[in-house]
N, C-alpha and C. Protein backbone atom coordinates (compact mmCIF):
# COMPACT_ATOMS: atom_id res chain seq x y z
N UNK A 1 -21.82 -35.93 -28.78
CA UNK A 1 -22.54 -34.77 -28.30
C UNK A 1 -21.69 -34.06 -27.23
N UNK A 2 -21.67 -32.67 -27.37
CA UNK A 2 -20.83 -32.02 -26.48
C UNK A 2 -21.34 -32.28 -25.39
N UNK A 3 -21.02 -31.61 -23.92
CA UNK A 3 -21.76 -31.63 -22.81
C UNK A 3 -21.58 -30.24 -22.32
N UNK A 4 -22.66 -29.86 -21.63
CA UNK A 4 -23.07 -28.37 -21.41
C UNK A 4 -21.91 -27.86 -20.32
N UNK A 5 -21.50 -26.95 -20.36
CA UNK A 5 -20.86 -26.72 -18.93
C UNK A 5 -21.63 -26.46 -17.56
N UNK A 6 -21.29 -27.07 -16.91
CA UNK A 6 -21.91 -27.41 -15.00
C UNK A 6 -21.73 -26.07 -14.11
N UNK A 7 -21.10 -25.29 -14.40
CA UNK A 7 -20.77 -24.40 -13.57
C UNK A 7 -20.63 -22.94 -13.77
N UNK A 8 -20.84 -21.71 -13.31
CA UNK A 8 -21.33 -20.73 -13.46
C UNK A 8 -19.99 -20.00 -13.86
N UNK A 9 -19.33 -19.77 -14.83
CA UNK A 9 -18.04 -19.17 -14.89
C UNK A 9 -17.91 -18.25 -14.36
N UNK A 10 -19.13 -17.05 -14.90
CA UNK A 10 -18.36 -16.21 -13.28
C UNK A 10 -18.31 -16.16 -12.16
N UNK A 11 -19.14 -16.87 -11.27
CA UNK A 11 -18.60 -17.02 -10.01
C UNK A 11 -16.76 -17.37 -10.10
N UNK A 12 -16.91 -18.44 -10.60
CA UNK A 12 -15.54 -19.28 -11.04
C UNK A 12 -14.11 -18.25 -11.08
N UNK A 13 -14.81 -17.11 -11.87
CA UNK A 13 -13.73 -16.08 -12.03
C UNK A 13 -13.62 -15.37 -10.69
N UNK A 14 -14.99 -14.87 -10.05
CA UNK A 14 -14.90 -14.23 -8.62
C UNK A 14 -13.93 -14.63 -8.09
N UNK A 15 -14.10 -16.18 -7.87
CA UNK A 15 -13.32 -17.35 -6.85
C UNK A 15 -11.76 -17.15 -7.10
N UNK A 16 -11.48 -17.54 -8.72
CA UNK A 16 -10.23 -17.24 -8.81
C UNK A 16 -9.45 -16.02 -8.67
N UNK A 17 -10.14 -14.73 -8.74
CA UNK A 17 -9.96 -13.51 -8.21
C UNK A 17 -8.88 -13.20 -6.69
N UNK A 18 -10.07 -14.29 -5.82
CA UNK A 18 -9.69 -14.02 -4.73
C UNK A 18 -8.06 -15.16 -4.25
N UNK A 19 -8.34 -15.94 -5.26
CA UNK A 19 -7.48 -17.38 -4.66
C UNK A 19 -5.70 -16.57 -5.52
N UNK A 20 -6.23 -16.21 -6.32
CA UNK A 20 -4.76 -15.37 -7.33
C UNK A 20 -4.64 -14.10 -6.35
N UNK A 21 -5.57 -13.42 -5.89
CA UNK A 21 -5.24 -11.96 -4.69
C UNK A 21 -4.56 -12.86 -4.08
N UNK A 22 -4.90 -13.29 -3.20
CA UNK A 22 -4.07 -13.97 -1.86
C UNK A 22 -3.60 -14.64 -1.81
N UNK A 23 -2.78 -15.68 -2.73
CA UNK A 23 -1.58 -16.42 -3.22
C UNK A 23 -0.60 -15.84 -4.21
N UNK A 24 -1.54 -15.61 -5.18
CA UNK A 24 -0.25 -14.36 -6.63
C UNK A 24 -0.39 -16.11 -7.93
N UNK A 25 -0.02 -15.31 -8.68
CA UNK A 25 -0.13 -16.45 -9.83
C UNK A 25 0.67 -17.61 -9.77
N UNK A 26 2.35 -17.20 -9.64
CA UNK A 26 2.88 -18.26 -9.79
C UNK A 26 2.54 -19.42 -8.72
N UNK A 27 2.52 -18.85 -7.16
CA UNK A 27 2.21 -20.24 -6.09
C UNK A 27 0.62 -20.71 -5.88
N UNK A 28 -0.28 -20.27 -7.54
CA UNK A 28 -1.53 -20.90 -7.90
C UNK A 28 -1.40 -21.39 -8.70
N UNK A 29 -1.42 -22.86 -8.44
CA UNK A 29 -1.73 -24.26 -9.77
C UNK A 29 -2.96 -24.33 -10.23
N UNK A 30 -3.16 -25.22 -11.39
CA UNK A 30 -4.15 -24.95 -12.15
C UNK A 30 -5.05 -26.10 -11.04
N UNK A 31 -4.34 -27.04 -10.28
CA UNK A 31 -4.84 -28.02 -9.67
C UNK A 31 -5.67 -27.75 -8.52
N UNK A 32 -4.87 -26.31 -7.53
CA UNK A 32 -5.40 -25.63 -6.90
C UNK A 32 -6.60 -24.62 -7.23
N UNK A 33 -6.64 -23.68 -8.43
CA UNK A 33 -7.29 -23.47 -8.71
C UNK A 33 -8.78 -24.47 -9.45
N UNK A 34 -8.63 -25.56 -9.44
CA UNK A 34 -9.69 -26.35 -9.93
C UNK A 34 -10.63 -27.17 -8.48
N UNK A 35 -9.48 -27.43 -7.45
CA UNK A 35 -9.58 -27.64 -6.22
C UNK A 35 -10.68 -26.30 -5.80
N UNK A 36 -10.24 -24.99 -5.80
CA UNK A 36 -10.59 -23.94 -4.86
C UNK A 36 -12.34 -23.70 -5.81
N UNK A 37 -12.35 -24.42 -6.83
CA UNK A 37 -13.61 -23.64 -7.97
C UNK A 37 -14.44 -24.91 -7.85
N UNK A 38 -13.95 -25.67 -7.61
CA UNK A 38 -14.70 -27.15 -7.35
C UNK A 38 -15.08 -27.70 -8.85
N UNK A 39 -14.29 -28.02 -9.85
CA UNK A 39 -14.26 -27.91 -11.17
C UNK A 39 -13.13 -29.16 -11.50
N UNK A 40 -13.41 -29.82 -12.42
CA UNK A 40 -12.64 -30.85 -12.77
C UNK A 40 -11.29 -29.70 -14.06
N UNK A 41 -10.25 -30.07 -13.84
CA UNK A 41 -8.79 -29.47 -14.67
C UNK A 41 -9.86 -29.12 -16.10
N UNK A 42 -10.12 -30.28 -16.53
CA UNK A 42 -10.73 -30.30 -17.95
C UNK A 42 -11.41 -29.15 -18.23
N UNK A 43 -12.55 -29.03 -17.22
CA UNK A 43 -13.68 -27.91 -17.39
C UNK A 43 -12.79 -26.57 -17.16
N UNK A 44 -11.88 -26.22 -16.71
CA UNK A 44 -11.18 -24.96 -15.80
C UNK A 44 -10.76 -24.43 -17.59
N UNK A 45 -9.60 -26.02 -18.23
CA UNK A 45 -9.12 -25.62 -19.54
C UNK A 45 -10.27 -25.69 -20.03
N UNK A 46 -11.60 -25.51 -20.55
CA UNK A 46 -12.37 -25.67 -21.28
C UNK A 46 -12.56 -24.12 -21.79
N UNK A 47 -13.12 -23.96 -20.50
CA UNK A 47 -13.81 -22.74 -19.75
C UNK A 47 -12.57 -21.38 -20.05
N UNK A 48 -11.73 -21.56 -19.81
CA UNK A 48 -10.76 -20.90 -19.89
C UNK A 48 -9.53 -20.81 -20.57
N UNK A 49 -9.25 -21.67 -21.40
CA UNK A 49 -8.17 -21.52 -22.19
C UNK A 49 -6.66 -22.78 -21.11
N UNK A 50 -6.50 -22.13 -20.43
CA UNK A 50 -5.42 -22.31 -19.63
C UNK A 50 -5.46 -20.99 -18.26
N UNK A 51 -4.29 -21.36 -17.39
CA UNK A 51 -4.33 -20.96 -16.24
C UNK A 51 -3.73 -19.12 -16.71
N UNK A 52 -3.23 -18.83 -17.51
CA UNK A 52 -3.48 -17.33 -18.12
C UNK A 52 -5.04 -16.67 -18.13
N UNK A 53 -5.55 -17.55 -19.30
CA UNK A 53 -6.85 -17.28 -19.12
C UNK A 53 -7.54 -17.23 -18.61
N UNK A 54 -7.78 -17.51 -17.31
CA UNK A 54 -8.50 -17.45 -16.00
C UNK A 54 -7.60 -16.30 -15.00
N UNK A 55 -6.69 -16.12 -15.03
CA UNK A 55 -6.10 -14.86 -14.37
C UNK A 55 -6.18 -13.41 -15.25
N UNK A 56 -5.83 -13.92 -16.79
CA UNK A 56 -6.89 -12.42 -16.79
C UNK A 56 -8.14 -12.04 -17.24
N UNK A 57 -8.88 -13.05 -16.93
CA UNK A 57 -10.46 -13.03 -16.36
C UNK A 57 -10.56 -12.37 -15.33
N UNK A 58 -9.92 -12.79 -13.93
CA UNK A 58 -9.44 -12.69 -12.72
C UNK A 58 -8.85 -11.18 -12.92
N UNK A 59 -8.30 -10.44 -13.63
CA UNK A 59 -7.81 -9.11 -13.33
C UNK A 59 -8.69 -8.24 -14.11
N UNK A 60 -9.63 -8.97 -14.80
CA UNK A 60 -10.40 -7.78 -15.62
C UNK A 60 -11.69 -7.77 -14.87
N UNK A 61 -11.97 -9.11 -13.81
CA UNK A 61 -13.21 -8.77 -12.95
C UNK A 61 -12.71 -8.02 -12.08
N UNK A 62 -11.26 -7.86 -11.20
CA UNK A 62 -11.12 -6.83 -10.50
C UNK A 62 -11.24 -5.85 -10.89
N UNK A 63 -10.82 -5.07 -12.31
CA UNK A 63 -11.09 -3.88 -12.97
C UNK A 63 -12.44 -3.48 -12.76
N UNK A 64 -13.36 -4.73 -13.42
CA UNK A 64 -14.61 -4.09 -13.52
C UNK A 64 -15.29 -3.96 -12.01
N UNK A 65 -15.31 -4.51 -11.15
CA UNK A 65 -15.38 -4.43 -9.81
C UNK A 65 -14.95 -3.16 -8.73
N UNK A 66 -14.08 -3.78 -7.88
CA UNK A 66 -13.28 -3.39 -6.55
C UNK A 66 -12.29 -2.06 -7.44
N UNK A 67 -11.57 -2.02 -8.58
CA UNK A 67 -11.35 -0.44 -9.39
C UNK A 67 -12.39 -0.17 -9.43
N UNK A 68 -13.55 -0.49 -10.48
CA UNK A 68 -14.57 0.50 -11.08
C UNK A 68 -15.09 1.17 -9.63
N UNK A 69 -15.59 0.23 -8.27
CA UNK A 69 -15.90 1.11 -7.05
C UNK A 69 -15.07 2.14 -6.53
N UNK A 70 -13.80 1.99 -6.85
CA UNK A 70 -13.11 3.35 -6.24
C UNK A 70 -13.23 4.31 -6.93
N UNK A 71 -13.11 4.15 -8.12
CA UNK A 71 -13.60 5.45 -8.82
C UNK A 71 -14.50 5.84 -8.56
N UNK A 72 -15.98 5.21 -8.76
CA UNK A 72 -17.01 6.01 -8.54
C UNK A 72 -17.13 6.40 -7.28
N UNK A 73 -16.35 5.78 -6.01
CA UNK A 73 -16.40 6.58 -5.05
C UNK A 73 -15.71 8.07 -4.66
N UNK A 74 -14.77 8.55 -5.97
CA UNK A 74 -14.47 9.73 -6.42
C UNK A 74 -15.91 10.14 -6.64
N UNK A 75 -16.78 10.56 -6.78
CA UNK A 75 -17.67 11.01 -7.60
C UNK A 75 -19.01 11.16 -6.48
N UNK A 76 -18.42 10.49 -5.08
CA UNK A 76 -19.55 10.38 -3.97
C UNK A 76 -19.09 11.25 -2.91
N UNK A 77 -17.95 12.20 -3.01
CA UNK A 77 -17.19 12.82 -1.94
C UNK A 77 -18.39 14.10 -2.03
N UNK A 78 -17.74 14.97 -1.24
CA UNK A 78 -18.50 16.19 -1.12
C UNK A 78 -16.97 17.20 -2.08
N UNK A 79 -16.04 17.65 -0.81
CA UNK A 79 -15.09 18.40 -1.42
C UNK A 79 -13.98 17.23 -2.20
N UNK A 80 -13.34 17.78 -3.15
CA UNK A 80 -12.18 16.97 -3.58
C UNK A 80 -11.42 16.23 -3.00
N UNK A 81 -10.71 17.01 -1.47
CA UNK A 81 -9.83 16.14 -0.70
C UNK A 81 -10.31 15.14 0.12
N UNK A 82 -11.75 15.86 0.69
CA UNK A 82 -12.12 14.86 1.27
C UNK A 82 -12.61 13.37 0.18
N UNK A 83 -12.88 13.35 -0.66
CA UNK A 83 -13.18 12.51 -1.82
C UNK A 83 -11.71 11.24 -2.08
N UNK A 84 -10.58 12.03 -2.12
CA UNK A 84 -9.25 11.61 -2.59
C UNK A 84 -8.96 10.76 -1.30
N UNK A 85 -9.27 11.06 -0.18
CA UNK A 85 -8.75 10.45 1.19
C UNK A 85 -9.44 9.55 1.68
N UNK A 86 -11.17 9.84 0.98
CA UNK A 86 -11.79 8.46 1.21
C UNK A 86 -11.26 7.17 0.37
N UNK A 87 -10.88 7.78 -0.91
CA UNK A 87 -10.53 6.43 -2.03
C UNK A 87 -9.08 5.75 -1.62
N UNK A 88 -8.39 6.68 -0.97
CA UNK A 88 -6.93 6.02 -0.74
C UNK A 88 -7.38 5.18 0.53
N UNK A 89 -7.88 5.94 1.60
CA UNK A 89 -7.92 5.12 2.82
C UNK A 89 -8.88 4.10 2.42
N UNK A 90 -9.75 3.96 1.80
CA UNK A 90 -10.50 2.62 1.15
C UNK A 90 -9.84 1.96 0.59
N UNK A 91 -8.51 2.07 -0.31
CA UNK A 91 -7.95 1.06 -0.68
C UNK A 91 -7.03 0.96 0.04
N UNK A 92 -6.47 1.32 1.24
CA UNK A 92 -5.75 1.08 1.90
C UNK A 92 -6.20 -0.19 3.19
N UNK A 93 -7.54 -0.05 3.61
CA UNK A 93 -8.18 -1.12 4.29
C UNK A 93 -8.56 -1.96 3.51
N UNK A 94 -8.02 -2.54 2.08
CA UNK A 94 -8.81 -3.41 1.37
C UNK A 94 -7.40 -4.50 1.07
N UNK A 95 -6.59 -3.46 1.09
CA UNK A 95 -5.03 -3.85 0.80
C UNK A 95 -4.72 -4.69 2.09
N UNK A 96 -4.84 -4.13 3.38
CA UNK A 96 -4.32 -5.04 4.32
C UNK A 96 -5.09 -5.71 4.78
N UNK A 97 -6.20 -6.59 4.40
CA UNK A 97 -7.68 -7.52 4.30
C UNK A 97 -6.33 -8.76 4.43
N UNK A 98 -7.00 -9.94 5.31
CA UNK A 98 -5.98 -11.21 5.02
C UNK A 98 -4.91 -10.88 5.28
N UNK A 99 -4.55 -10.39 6.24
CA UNK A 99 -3.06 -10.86 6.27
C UNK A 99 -1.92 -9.76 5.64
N UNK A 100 -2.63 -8.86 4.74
CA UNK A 100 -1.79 -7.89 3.85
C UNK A 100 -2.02 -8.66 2.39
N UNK A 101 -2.95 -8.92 1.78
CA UNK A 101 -2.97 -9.89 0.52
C UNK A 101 -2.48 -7.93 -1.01
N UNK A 102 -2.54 -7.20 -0.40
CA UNK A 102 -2.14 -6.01 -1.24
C UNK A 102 -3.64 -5.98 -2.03
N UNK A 103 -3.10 -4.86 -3.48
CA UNK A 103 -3.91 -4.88 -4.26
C UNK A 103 -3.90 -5.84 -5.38
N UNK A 104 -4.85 -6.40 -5.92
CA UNK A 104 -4.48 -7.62 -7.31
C UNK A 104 -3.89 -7.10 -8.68
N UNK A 105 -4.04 -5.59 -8.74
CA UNK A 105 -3.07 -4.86 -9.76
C UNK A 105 -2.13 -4.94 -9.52
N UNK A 106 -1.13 -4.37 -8.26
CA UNK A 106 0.08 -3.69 -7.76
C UNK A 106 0.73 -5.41 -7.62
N UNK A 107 -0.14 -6.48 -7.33
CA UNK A 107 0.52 -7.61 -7.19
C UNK A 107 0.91 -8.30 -8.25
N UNK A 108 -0.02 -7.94 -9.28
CA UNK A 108 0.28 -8.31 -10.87
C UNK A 108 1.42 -7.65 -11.33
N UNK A 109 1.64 -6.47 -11.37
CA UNK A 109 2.10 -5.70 -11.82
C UNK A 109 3.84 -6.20 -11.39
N UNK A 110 4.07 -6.52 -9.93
CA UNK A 110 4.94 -7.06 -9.09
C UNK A 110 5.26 -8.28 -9.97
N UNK A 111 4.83 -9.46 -9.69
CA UNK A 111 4.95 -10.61 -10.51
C UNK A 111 4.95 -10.93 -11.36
N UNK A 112 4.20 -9.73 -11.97
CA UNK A 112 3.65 -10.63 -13.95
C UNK A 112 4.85 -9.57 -14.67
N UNK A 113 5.39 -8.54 -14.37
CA UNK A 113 6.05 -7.39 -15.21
C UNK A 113 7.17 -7.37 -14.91
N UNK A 114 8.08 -7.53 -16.37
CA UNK A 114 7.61 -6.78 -17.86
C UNK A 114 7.19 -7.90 -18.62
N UNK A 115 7.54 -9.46 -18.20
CA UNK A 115 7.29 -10.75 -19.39
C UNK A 115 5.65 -10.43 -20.07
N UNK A 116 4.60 -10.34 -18.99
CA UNK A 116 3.17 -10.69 -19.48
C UNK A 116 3.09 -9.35 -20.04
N UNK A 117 3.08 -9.55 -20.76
CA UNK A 117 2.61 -8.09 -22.22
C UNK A 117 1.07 -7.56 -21.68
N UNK A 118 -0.08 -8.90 -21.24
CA UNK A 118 -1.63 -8.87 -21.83
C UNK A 118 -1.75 -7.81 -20.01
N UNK A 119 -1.25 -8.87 -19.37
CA UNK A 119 -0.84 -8.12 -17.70
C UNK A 119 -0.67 -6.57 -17.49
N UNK A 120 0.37 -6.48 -18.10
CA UNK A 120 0.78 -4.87 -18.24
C UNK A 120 -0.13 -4.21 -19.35
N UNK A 121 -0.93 -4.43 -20.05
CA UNK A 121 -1.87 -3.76 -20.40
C UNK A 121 -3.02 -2.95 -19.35
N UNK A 122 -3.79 -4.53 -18.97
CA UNK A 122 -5.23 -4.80 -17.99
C UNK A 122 -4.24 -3.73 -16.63
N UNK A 123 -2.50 -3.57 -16.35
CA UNK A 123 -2.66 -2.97 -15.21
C UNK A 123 -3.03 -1.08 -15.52
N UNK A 124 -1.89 -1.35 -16.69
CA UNK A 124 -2.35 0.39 -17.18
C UNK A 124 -3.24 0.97 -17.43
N UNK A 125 -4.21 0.16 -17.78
CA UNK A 125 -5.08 0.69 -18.01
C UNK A 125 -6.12 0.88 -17.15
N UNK A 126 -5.43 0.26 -15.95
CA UNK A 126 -6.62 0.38 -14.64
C UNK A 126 -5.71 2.08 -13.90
N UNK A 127 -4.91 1.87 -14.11
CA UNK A 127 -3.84 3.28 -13.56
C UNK A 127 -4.18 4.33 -14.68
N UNK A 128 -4.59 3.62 -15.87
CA UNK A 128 -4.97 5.40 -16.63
C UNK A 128 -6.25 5.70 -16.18
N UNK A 129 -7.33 4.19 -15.88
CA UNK A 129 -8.78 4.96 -15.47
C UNK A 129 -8.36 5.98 -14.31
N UNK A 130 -7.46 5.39 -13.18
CA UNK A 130 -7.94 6.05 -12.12
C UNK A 130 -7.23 7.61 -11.84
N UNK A 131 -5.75 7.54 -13.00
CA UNK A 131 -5.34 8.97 -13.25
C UNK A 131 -6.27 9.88 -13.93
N UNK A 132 -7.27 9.64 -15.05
CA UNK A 132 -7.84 10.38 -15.30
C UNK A 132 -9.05 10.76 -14.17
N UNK A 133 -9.55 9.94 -13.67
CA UNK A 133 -10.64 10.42 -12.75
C UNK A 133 -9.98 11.20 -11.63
N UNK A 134 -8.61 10.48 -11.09
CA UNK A 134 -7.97 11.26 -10.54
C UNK A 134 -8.17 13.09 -10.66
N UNK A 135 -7.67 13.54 -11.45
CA UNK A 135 -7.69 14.77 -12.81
C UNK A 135 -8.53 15.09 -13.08
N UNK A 136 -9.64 14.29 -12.94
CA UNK A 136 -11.28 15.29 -13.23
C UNK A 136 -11.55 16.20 -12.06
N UNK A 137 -11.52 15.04 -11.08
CA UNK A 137 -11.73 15.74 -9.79
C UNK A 137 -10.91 16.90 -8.97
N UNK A 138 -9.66 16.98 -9.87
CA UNK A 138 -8.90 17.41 -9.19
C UNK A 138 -9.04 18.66 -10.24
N UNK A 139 -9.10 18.65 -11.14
CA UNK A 139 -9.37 19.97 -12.13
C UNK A 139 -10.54 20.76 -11.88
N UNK A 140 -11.62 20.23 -11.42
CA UNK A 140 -12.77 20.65 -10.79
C UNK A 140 -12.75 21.70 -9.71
N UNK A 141 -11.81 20.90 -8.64
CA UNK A 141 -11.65 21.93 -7.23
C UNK A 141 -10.70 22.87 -7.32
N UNK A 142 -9.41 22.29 -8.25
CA UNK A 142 -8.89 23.94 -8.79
C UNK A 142 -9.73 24.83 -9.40
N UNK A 143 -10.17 25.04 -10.10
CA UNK A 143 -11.35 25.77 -10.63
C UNK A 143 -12.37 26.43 -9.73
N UNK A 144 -12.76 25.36 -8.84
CA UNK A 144 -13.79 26.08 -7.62
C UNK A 144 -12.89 26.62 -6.47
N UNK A 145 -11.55 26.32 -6.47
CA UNK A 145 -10.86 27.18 -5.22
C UNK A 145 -10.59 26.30 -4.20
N UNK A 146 -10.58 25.06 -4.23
CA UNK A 146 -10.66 23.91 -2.79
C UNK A 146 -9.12 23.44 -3.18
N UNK A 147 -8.29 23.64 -3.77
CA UNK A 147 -7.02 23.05 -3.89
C UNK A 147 -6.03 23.76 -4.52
N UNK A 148 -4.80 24.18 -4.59
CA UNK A 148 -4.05 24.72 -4.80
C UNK A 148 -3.65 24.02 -6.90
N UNK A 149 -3.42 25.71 -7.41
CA UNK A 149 -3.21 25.60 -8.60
C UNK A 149 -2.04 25.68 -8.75
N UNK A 150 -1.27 25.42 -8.07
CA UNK A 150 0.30 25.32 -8.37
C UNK A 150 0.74 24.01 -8.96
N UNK A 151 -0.12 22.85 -9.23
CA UNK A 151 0.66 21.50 -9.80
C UNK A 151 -0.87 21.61 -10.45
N UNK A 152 -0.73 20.88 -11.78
CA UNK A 152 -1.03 20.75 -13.15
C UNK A 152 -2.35 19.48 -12.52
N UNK A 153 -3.23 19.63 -12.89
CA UNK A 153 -4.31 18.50 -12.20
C UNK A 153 -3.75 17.35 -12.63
N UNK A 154 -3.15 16.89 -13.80
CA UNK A 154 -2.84 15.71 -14.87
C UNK A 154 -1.59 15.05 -13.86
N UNK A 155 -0.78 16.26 -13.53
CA UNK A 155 1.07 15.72 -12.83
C UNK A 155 0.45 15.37 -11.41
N UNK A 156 -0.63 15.88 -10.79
CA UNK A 156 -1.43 15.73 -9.32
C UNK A 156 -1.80 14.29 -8.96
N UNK A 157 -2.21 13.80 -10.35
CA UNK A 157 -3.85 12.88 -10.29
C UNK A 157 -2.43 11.52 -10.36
N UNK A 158 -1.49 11.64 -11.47
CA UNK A 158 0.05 10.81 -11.50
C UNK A 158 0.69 10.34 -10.23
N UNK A 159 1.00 11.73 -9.33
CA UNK A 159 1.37 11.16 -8.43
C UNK A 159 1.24 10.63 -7.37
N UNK A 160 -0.70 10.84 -7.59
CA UNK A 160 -1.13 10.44 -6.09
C UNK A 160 -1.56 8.78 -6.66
N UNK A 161 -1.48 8.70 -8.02
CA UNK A 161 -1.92 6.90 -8.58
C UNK A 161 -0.29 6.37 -8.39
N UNK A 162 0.75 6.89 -8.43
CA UNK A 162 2.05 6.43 -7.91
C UNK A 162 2.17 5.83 -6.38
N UNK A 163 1.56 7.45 -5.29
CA UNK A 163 1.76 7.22 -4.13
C UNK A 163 0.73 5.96 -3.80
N UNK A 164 -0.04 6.02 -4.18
CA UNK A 164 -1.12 4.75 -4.25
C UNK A 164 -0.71 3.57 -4.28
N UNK A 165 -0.23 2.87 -5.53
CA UNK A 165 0.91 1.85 -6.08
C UNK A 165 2.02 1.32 -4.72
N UNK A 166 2.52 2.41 -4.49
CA UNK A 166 3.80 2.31 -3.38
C UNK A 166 2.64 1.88 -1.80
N UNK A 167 1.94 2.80 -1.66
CA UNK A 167 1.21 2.46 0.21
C UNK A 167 0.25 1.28 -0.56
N UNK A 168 0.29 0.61 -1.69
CA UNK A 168 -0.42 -1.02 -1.71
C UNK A 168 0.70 -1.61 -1.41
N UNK A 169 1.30 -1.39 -2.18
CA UNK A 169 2.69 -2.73 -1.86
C UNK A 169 3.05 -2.51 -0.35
N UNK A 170 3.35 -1.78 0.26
CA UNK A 170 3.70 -1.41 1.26
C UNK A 170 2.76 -2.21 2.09
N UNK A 171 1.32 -2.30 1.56
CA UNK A 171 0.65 -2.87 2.71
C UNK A 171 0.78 -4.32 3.02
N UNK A 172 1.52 -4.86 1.84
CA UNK A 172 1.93 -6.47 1.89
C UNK A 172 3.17 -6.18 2.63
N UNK A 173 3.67 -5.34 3.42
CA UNK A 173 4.83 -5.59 4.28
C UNK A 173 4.37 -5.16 5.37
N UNK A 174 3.58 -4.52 5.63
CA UNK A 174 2.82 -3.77 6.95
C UNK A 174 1.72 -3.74 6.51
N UNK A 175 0.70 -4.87 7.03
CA UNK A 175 -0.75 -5.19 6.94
C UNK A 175 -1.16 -4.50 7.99
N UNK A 176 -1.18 -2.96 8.17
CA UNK A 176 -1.81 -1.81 9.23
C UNK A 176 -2.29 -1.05 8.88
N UNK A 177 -3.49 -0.84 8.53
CA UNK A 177 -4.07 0.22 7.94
C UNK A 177 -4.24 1.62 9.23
N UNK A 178 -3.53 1.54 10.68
CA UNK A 178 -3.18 2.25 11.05
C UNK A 178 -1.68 2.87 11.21
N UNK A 179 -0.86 2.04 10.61
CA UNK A 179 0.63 2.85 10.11
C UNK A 179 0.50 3.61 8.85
N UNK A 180 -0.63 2.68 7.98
CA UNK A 180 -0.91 3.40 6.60
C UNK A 180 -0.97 4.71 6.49
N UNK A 181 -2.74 4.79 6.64
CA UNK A 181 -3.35 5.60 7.00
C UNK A 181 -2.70 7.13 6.69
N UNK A 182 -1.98 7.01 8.04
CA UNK A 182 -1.66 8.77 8.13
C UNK A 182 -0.41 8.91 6.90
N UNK A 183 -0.09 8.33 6.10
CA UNK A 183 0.89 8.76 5.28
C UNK A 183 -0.10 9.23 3.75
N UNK A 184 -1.49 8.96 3.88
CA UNK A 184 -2.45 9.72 3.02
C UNK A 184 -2.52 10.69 3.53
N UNK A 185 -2.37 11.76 4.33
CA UNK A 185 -2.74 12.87 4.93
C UNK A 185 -0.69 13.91 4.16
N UNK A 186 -0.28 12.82 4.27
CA UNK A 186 1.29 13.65 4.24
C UNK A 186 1.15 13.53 2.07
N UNK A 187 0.16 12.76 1.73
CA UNK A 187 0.20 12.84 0.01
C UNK A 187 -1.08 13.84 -0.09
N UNK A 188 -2.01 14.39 0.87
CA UNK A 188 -2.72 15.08 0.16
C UNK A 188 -2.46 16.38 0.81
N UNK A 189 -1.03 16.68 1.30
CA UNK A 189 -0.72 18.04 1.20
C UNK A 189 -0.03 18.45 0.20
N UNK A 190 0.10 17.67 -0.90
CA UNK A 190 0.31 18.28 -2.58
C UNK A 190 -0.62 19.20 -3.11
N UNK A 191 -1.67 18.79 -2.43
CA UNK A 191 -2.87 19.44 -2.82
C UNK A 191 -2.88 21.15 -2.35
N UNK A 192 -2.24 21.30 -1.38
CA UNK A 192 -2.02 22.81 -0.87
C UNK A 192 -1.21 23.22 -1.58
């Protein structure tokens, strides 16, 4: 007779979320991770395949999570810029949390790329959600007059999910979300 599984996988995934943010994959063992989930090895491979399979569990709950909230916090601004400056400076205080643990994309993306094929999918596709929402919003306030129509909303929404990318990593070398900070003010004068 089989035996039921004991433990709530997704929490399990939450957990590993955070233990892969603030270590990175390779200096997380499966031993550690079974340690940090309170889970015998067996149940972790049961549950999960292997220590892949639980990291991109681990990057698709960040997607659906801590991404899916920044976006929709596009969608809670009043004007555009002010909207764009809340989402950067929000991920900019989330990035230097711990020590500078960064973002769990930009860290994937760092470590896992180009070998992990499944990696560089789950990251692009978190960089196409947030270029396109990027681009909604930003096509919007050209239209209503709050931002300058001289750059293409699509080449706008690109380079501010670039400048994004660069002030995460950055924040794993300078965990200051007051050195940060003001270098969002010097990316949303593209917008003029």
């Amino acid at each position: 007779m089989a035996r039921t599984r004991e433990f709530d996988t997704e929490a399990a995934v939450s957990r590993a979320m955070e233990l892969f943010w603030t270590r990175g994959y390779e200096a997380t063992s499966v031993r550690d991770l079974a340690g940090h989930l309170g889970i015998g090895q067996g149940s972790l491979y049961a549950a999960f395949g292997d220590k892949d399979g639980l990291y991109r569990a681990a990057l698709e709950r960040y997607r659906a999570t801590l991404a899916a909230e920044a976006l929709r916090s596009l969608d809670e601004g009043g004007d555009a810029r002010s909207a764009v400056r809340s989402m950067l400076v929000g991920r900019v205080r989330i990035a230097v949390e711990q020590g500078g643990r960064g973002c769990l994309a930009a860290n994937a993306a760092c470590e896992r790329l180009p070998e992990d094929q499944a990696t560089r999918r789950t990251v692009r596709d978190m960089q196409d959600a947030s270029r396109d929402a990027l681009a909604g919003v930003l096509r919007g306030a050209a239209e209503r007059g709050e931002i300058s129509t001289r750059h293409d909303p699509h080449t706008l929404a690109a380079f501010l999910v670039t400048f994004l990318n660069g002030l995460l990593v950055s924040a794993k070398i300078t965990p200051d979300a007051g050195a940060l900070e003001p270098l969002v003010e010097v990316a949303l004068a593209a917008l003029d």
